[in-house]
Protein backbone atom coordinates (compact mmCIF):
# COMPACT_ATOMS: atom_id res chain seq x y z
CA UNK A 1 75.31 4.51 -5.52
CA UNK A 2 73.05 7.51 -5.21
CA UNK A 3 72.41 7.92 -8.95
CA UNK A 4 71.13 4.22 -8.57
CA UNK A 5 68.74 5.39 -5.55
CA UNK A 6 67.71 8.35 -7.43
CA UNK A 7 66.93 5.85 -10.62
CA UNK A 8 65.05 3.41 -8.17
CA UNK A 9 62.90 6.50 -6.56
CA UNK A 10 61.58 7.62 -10.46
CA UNK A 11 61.00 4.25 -11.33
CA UNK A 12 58.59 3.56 -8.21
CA UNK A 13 57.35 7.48 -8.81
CA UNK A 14 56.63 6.32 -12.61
CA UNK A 15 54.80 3.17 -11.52
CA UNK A 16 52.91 4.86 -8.71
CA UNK A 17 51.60 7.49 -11.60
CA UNK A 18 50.66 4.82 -13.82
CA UNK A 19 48.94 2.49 -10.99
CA UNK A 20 46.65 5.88 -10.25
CA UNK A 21 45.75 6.40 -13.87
CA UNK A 22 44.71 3.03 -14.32
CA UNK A 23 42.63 3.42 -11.03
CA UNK A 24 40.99 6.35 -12.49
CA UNK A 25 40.62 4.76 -15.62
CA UNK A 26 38.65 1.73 -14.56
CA UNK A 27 36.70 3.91 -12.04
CA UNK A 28 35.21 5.77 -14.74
CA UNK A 29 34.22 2.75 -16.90
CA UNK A 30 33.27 0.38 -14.02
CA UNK A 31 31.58 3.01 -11.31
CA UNK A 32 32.00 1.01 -8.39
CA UNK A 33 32.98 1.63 -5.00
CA UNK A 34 36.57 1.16 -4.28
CA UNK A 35 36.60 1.89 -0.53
CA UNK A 36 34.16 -0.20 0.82
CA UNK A 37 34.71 1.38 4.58
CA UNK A 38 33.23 5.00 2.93
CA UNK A 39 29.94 5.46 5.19
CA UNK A 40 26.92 5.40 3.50
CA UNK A 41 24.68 8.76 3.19
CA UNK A 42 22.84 9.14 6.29
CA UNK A 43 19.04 8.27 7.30
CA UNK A 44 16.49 10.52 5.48
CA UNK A 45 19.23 12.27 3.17
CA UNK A 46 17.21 12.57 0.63
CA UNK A 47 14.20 13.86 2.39
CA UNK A 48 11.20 13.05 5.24
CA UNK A 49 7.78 12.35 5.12
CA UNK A 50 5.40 12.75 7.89
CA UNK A 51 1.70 11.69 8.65
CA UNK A 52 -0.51 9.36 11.00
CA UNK A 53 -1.31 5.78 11.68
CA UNK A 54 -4.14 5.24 8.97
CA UNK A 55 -2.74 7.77 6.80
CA UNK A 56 -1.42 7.61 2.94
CA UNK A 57 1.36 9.97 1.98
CA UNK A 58 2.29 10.42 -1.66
CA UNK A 59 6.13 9.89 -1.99
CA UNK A 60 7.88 11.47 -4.91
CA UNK A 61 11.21 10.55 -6.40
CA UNK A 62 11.81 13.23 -9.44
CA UNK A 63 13.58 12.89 -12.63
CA UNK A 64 15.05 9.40 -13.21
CA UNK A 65 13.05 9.41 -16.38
CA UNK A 66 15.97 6.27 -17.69
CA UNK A 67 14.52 4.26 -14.82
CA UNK A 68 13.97 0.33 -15.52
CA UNK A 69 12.42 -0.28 -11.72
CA UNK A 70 11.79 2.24 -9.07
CA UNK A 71 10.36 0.55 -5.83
CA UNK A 72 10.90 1.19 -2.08
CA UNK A 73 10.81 -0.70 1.33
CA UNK A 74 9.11 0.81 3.99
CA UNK A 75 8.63 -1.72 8.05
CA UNK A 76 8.98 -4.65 5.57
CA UNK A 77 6.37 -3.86 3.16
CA UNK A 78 7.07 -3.01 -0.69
CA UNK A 79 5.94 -0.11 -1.86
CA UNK A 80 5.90 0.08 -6.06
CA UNK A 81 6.29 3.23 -7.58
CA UNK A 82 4.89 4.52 -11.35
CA UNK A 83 5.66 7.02 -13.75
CA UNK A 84 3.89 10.34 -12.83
CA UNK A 85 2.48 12.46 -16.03
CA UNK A 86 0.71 15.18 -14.47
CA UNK A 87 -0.04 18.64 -16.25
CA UNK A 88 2.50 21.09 -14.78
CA UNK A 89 4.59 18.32 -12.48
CA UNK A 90 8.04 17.99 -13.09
CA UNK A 91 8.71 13.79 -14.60
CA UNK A 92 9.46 11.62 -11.64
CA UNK A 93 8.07 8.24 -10.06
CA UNK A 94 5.00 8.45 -7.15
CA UNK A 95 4.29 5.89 -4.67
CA UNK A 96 1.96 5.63 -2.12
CA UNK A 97 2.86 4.77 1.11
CA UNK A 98 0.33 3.41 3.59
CA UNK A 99 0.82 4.19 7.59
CA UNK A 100 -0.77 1.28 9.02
CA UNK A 101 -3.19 2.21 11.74
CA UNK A 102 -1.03 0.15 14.57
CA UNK A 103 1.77 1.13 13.41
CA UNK A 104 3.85 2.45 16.49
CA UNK A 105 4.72 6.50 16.53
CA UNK A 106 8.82 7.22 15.54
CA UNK A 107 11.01 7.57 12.45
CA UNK A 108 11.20 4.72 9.98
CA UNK A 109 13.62 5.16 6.93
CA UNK A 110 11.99 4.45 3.67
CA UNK A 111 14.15 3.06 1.46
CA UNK A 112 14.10 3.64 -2.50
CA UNK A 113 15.92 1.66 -5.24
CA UNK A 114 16.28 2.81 -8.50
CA UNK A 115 17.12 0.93 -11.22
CA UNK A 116 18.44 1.64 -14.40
CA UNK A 117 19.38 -1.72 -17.06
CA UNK A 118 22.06 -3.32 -14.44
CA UNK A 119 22.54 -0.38 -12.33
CA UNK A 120 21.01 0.40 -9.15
CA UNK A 121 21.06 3.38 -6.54
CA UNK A 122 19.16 3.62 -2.71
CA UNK A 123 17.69 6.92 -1.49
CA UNK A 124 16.46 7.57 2.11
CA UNK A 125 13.95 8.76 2.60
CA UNK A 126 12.35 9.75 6.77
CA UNK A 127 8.92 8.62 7.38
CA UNK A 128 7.52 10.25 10.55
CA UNK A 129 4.72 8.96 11.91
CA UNK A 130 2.11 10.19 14.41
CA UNK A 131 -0.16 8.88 17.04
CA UNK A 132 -3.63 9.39 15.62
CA UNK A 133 -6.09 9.32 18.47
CA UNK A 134 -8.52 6.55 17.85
CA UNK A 135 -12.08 6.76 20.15
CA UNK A 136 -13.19 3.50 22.22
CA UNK A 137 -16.53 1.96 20.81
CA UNK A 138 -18.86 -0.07 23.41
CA UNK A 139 -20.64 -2.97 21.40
CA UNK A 140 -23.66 -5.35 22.97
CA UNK A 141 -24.30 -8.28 20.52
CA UNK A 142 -25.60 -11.75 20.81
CA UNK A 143 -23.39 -13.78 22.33
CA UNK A 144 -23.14 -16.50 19.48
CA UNK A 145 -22.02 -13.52 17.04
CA UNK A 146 -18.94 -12.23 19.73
CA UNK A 147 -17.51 -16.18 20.71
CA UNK A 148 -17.58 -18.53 18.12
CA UNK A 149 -17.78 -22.19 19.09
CA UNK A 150 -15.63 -24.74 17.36
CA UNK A 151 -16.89 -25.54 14.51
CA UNK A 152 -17.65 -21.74 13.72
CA UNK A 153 -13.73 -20.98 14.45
CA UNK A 154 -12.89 -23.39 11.66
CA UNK A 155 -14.84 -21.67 9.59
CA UNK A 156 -13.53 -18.16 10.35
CA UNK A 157 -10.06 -20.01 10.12
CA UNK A 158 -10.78 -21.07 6.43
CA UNK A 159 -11.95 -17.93 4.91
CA UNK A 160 -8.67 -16.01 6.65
CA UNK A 161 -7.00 -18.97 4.28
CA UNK A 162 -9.29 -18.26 1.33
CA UNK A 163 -8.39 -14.91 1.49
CA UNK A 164 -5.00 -14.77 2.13
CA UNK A 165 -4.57 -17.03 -1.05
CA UNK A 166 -6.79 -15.23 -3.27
CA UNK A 167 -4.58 -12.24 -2.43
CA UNK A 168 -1.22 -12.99 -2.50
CA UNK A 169 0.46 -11.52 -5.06
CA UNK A 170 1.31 -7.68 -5.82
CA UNK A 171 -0.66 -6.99 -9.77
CA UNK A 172 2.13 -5.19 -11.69
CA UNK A 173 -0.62 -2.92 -12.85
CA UNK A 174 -1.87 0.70 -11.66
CA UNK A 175 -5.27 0.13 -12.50
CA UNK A 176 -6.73 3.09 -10.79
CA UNK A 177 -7.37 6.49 -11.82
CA UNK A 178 -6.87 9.89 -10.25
CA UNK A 179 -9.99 10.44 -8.33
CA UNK A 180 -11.65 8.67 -6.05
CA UNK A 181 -15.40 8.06 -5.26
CA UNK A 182 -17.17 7.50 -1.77
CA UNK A 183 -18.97 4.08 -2.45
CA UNK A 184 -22.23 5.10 -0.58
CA UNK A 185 -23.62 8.31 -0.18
CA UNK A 186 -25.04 7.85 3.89
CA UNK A 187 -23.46 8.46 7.49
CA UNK A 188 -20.41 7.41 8.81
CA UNK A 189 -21.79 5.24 12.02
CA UNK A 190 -18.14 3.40 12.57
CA UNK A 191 -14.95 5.15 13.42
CA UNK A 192 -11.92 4.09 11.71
CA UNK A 193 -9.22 2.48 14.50
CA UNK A 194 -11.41 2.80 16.66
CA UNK A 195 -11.09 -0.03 19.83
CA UNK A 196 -14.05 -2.19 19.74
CA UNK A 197 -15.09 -3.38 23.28
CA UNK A 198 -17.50 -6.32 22.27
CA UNK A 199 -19.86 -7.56 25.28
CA UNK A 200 -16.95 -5.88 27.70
CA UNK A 201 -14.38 -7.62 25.88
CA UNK A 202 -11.59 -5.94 23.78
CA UNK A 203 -11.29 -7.26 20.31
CA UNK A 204 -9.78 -5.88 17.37
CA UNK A 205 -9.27 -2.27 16.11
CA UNK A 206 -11.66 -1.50 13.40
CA UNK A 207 -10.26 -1.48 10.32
CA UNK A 208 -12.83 -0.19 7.83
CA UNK A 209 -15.46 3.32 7.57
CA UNK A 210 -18.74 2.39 8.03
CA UNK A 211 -21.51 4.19 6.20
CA UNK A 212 -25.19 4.03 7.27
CA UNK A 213 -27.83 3.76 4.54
CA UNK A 214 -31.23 1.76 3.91
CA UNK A 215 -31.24 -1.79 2.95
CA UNK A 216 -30.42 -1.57 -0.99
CA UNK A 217 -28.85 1.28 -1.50
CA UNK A 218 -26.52 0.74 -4.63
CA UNK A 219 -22.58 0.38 -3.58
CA UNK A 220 -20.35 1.52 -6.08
CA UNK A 221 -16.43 1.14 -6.66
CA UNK A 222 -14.34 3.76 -5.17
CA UNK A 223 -12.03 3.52 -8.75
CA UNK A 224 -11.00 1.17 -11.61
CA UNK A 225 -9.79 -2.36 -10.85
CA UNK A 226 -10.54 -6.44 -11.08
CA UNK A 227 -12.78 -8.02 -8.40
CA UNK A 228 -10.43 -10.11 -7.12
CA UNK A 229 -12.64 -12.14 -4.89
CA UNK A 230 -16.39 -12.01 -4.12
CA UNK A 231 -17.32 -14.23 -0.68
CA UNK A 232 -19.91 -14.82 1.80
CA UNK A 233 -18.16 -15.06 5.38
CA UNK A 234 -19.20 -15.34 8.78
CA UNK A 235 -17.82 -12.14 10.28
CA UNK A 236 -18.00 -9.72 6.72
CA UNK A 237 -21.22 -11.44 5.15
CA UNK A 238 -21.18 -11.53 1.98
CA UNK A 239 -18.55 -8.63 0.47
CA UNK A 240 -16.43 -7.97 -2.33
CA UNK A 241 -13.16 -7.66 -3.03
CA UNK A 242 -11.37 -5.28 -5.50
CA UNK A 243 -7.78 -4.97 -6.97
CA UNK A 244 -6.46 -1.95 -7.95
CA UNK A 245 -3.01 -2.83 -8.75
CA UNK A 246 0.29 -1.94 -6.94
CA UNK A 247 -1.08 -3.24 -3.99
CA UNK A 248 -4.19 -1.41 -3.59
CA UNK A 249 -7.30 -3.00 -2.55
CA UNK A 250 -10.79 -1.85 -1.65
CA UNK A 251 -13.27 -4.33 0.16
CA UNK A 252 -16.55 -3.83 0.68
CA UNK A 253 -18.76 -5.69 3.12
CA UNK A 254 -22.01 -6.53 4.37
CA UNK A 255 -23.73 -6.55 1.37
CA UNK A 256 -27.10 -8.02 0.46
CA UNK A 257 -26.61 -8.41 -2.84
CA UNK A 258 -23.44 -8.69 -4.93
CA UNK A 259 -23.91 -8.01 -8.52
CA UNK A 260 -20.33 -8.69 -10.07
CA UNK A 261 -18.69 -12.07 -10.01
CA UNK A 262 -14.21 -12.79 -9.75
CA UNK A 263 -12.17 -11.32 -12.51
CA UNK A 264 -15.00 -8.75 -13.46
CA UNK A 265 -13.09 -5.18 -14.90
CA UNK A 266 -14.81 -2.66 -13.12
CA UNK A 267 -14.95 1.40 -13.35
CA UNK A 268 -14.97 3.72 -10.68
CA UNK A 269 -18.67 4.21 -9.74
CA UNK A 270 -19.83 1.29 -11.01
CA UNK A 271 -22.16 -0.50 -9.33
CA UNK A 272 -21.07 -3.88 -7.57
CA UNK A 273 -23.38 -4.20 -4.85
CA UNK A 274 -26.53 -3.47 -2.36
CA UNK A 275 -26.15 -2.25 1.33
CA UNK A 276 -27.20 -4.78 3.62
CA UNK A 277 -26.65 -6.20 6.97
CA UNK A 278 -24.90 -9.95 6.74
CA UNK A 279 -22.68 -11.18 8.57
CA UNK A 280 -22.05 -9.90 11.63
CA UNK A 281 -24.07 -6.78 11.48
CA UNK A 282 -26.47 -4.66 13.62
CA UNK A 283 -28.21 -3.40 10.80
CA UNK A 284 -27.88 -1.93 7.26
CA UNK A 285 -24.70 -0.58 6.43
CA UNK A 286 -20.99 -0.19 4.50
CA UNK A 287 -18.00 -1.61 6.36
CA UNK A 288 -15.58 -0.09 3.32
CA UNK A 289 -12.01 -0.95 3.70
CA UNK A 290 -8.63 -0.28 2.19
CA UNK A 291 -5.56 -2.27 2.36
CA UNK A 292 -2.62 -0.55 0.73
CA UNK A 293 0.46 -2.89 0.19
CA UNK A 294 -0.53 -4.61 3.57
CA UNK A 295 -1.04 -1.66 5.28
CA UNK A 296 -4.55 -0.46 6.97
CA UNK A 297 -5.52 2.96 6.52
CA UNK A 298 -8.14 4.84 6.35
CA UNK A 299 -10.86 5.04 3.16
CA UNK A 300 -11.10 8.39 3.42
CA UNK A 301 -7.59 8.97 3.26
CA UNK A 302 -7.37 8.55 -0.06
CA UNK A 303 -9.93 11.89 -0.70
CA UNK A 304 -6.73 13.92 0.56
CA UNK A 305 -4.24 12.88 -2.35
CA UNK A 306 -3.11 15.15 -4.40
CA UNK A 307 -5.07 14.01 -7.36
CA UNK A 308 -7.85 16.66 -8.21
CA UNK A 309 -9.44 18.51 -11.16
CA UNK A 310 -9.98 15.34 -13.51
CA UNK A 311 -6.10 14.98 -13.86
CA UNK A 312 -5.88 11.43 -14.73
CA UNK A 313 -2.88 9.35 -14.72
CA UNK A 314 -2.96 7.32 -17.67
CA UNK A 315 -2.52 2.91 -17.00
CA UNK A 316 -2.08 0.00 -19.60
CA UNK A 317 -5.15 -0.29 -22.41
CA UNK A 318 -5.39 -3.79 -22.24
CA UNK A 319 -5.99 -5.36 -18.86
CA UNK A 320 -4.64 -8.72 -18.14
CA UNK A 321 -6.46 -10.54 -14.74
CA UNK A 322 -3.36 -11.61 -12.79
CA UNK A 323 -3.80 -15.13 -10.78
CA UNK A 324 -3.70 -13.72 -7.28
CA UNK A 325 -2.33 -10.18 -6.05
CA UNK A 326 -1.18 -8.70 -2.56
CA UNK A 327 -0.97 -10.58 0.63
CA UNK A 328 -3.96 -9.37 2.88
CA UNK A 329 -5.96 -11.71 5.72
CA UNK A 330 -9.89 -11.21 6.07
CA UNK A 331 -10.66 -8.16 7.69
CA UNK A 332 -12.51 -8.66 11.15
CA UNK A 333 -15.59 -6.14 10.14
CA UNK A 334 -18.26 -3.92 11.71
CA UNK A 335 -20.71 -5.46 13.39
């Protein structure tokens, strides 16, 4: 009887051997994960980020050169990543990631996928962000210009619409090149984020630079992209909008003349319009904004990228003008 328990014992030994070679058999063909109870990797593993509300940081994941898809998620908005080919860098992907300017102070977890063919892999990423300290701005203006009577509201309530369509896809494209240009050479007379107190009344952050110049000074484009919209609006006057793929977008506003029309290709400096003072405006000037996969940051943000010295990253030859790109509502502008 014990020969026969020994005999049972090295046949469930045997099958035990063969039921873990199989296991590691599969395991290396299909990578998957067998436990599903192991923990993930914790928050920020794979490295932190910090800046302030109306800041852009340039996020780097490195290598992956076999990558299909490389995009992250960072408070619900999608940031797209491209291929980075700069002299001296080691290969990777870059994104940039926008720090709205109400977005409240703490850690936030960016998260990254990476795709290769059917395969996929997260890294985490800590975003820190800071309280920026944004000044208080006093504003007298007529009172039709502050509260809008009923008919002006449905107005204002279309071109949010008009907008909001015009803009609400992401274009696949990086259309925009490694520098970037100041649109008007003049005085800063508006302070980004800065609480506007309208007639004693609180309204809206501002969510723009303004720039002070004479009536028809030449505006340029800060870089390459489409004019995605061109409008004439109660609040902006007539401004112009510009796509620079991945969710960029540069608007410029308060124009007195616009001298591109939708779907124009445009090149960084190029002249799309005059300074003036329509819509609601208390005299000549640049509202210049940036939206930046939803986010609002600062203009001048973008001066501190990493992007000097005539490096240029290279995009596609041929430009195709998508419908509509990124989601974005009509900016409430200086007045």
């Amino acid at each position: 009887m014990m020969t026969a328990v020994k005999q049972a014992r090295v046949r469930i030994s045997r099958l035990d051997r063969m039921l873990i070679t199989a296991i590691v058999l599969l395991s290396s063909v299909f990578p998957v994960e067998l436990f599903s109870n192991t923990p993930p990797a914790p928050m920020g593993f794979d490295g932190q980020y910090s800046g302030k509300q109306g800041q852009v940081l340039l996020v780097k994941v490195k290598g992956e050169e076999q990558a299909t898809e490389v995009k992250g998620m960072f408070l619900g908005r999608t940031i797209p990543f491209f291929r980075e080919f700069r002299p001296g860098e080691s290969s990777g992907y870059l994104g940039l990631l926008g720090i709205d300017m109400q977005d409240e102070p703490g850690t936030y977890e960016l998260l990254v996928e990476v795709k290769q063919g059917e395969q996929a892999k997260r890294l985490s990423f800590n975003v820190l962000v800071g309280k920026e300290n944004f000044a208080v701005e006093h504003l007298t203006l007529p009172k039709e210009k502050v509260d809008l009577d009923e008919k002006a509201t449905a107005r204002w309530k279309a071109e949010q619409e008009q907008v909001k369509q015009a803009l609400a896809e992401n274009s696949r494209l990086k259309l925009w090149r490694s520098n970037f240009l100041e649109p008007v050479n003049g005085k800063r007379t508006g302070i980004f984020g800065s609480v506007r107190v309208m007639n004693g009344k609180p309204r809206n952050p501002h969510n723009g630079e303004d720039i002070g110049a004479p009536m028809g000074t030449e505006v340029a484009a800060t870089n390459d992209g489409v004019v995605r919209l061109t409008v004439d609006h109660i609040f902006s006057g007539r401004g112009v909008f510009v796509d620079h793929g991945l969710g960029f977008y540069s608007m410029y506003f308060h124009l007195s003349e616009i001298l591109v029309r939708d779907g124009d290709l445009v090149k960084a400096g190029q002249i799309i319009g005059k300074v003036g003072a329509t819509g609601r405006a208390t005299g000549p000037h640049l509202h210049w904004g940036v939206k930046l996969n939803g986010a609002r940051v600062n203009p001048y943000s973008l001066f501190d990228l990493p992007f000097k010295n005539g490096v240029t990253l290279p995009t596609t030859a041929t430009v195709p003008t998508p419908e509509t790109p990124p989601t974005s509502q009509a900016v409430p502008v200086k007045e």
